[in-house]
C-alpha atoms as a PDB file:
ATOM      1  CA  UNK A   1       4.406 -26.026   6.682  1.00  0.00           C
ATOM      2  CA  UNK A   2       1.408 -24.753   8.776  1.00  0.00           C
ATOM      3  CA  UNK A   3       2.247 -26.405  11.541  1.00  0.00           C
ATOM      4  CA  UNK A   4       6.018 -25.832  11.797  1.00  0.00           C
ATOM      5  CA  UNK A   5       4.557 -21.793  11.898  1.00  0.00           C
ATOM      6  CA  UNK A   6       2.247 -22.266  14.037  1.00  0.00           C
ATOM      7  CA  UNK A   7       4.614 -24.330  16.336  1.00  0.00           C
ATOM      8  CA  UNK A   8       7.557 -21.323  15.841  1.00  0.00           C
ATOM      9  CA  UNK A   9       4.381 -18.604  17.144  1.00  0.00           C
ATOM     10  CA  UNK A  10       3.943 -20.842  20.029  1.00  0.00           C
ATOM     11  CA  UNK A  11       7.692 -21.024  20.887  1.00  0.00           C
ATOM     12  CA  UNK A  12       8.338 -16.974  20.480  1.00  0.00           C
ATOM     13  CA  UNK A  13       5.119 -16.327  22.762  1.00  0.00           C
ATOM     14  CA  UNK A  14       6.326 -18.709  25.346  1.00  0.00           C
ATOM     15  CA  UNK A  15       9.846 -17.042  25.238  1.00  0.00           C
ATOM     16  CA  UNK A  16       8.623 -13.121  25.118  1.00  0.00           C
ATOM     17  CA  UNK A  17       6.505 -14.422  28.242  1.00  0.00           C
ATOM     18  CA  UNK A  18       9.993 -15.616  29.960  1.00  0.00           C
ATOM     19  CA  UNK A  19      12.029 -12.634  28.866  1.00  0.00           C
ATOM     20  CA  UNK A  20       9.177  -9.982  30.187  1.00  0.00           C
ATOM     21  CA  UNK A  21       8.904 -12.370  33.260  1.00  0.00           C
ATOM     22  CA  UNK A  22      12.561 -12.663  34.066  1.00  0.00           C
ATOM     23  CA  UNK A  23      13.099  -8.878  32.956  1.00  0.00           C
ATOM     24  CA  UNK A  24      10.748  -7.267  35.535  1.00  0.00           C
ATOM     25  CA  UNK A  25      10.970  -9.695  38.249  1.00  0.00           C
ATOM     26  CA  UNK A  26      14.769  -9.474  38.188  1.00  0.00           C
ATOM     27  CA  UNK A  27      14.838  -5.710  37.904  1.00  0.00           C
ATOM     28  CA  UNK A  28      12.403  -6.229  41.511  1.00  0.00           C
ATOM     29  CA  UNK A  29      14.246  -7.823  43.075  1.00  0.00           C
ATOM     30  CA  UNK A  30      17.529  -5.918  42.193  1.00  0.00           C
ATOM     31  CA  UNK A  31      15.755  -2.550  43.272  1.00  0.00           C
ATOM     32  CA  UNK A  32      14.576  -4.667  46.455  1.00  0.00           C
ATOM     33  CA  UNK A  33      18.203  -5.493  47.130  1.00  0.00           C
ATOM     34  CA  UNK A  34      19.063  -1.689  46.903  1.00  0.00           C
ATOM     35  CA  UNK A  35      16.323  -0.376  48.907  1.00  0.00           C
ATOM     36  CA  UNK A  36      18.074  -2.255  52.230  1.00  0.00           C
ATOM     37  CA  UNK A  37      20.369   0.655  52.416  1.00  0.00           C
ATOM     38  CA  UNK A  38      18.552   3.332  50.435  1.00  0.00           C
ATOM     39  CA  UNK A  39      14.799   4.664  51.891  1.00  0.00           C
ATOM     40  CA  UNK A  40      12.272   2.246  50.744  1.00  0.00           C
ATOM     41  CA  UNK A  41      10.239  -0.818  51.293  1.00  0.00           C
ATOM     42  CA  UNK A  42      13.185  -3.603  50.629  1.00  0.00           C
ATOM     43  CA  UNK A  43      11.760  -6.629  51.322  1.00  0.00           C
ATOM     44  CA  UNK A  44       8.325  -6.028  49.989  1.00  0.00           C
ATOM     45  CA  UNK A  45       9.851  -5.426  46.723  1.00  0.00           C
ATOM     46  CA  UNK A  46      12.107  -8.179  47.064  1.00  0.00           C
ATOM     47  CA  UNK A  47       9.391 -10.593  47.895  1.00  0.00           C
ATOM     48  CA  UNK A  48       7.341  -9.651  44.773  1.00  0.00           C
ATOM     49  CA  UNK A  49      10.043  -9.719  42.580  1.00  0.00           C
ATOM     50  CA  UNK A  50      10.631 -13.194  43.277  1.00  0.00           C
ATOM     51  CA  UNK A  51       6.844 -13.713  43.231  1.00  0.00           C
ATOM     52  CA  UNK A  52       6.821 -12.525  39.825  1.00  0.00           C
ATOM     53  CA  UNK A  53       9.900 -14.605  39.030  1.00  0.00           C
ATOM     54  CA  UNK A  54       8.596 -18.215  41.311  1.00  0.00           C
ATOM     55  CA  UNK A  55       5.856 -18.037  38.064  1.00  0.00           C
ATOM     56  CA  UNK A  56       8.518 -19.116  35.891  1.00  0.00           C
ATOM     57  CA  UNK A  57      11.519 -20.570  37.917  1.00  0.00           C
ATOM     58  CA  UNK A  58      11.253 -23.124  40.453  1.00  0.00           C
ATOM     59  CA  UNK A  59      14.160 -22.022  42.163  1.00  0.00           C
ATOM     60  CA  UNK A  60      12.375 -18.210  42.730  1.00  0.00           C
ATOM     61  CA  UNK A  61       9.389 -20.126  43.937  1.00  0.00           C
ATOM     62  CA  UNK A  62      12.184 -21.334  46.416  1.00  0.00           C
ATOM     63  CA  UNK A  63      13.784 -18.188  47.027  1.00  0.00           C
ATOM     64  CA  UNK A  64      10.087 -16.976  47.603  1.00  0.00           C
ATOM     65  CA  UNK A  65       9.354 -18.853  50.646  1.00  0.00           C
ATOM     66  CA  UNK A  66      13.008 -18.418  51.951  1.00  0.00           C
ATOM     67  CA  UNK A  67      12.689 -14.757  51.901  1.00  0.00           C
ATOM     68  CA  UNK A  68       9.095 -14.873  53.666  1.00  0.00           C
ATOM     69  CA  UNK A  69      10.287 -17.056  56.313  1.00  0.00           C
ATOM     70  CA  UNK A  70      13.450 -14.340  56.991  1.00  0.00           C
ATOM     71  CA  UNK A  71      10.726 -11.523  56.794  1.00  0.00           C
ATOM     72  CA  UNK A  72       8.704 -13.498  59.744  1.00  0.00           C
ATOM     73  CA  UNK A  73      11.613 -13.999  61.932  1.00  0.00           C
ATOM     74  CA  UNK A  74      12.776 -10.324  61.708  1.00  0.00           C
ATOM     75  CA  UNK A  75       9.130  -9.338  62.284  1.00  0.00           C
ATOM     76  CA  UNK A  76       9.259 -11.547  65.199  1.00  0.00           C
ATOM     77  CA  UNK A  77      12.521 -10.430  66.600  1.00  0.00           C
ATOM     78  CA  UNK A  78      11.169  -6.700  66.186  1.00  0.00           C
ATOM     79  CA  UNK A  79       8.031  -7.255  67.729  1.00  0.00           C
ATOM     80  CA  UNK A  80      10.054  -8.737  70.923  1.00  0.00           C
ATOM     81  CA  UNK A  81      13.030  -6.418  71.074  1.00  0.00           C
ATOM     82  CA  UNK A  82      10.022  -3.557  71.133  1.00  0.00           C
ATOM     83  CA  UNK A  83       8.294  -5.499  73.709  1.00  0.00           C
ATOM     84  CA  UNK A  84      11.273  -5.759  75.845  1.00  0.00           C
ATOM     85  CA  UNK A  85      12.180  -1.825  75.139  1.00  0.00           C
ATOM     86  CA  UNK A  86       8.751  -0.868  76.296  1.00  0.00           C
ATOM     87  CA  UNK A  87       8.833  -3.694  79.029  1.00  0.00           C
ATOM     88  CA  UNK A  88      12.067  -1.878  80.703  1.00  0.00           C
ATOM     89  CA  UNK A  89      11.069   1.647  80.029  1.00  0.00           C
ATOM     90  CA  UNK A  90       8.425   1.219  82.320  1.00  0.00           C
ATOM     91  CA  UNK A  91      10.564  -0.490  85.220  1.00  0.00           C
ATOM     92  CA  UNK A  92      13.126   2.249  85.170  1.00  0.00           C
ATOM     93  CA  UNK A  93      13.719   3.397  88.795  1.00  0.00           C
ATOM     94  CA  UNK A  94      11.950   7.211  89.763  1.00  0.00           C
ATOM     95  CA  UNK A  95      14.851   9.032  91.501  1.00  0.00           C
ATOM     96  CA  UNK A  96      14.339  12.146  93.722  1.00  0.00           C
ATOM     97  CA  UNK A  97      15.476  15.578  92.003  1.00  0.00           C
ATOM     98  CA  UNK A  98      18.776  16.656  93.425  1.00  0.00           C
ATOM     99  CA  UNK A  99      20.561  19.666  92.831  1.00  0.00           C
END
């Protein structure tokens, strides 16, 4: 009988674990989601939702390094666009005053 109860502890601390886990990371990444049109860091909330989550679920693991690849190609497509914006600002022709 011992070890059936000690074997039903184990079980409901493994499950709280999950349910906390999958509770906060999914609220995250849900509040993540919603900060792409409201004012707020998005994607760094998105990204450590599924952080939180890729400790208990392969496929957030997944989703982890999908979203941080995205997050380097728009950070790379930012960086150049500003490049370029900067570039052509300062090749813009000078044109004499005229009235």
């Amino acid at each position: 009988m011992a070890q059936k109860a000690k074997d039903v502890v184990t079980f409901l601390a493994r499950s709280s674990k999950r349910v906390a886990v999958s509770a906060v990371g999914g609220l995250l990444v849900l509040v993540g989601l919603a900060m792409f049109v409201l004012p707020g860091p998005g994607i760094l909330v998105v990204v450590l939702g599924f952080a939180i989550l890729g400790t208990e679920y392969a496929w957030a693991a997944a989703a982890l390094e999908r979203t941080k690849r995205v997050a380097e190609q728009a950070a790379r497509i930012a960086k150049d666009t500003a490049g370029s914006a900067v570039d052509s600002v300062g090749r813009t022709v000078k044109r004499p005053f005229r009235r």
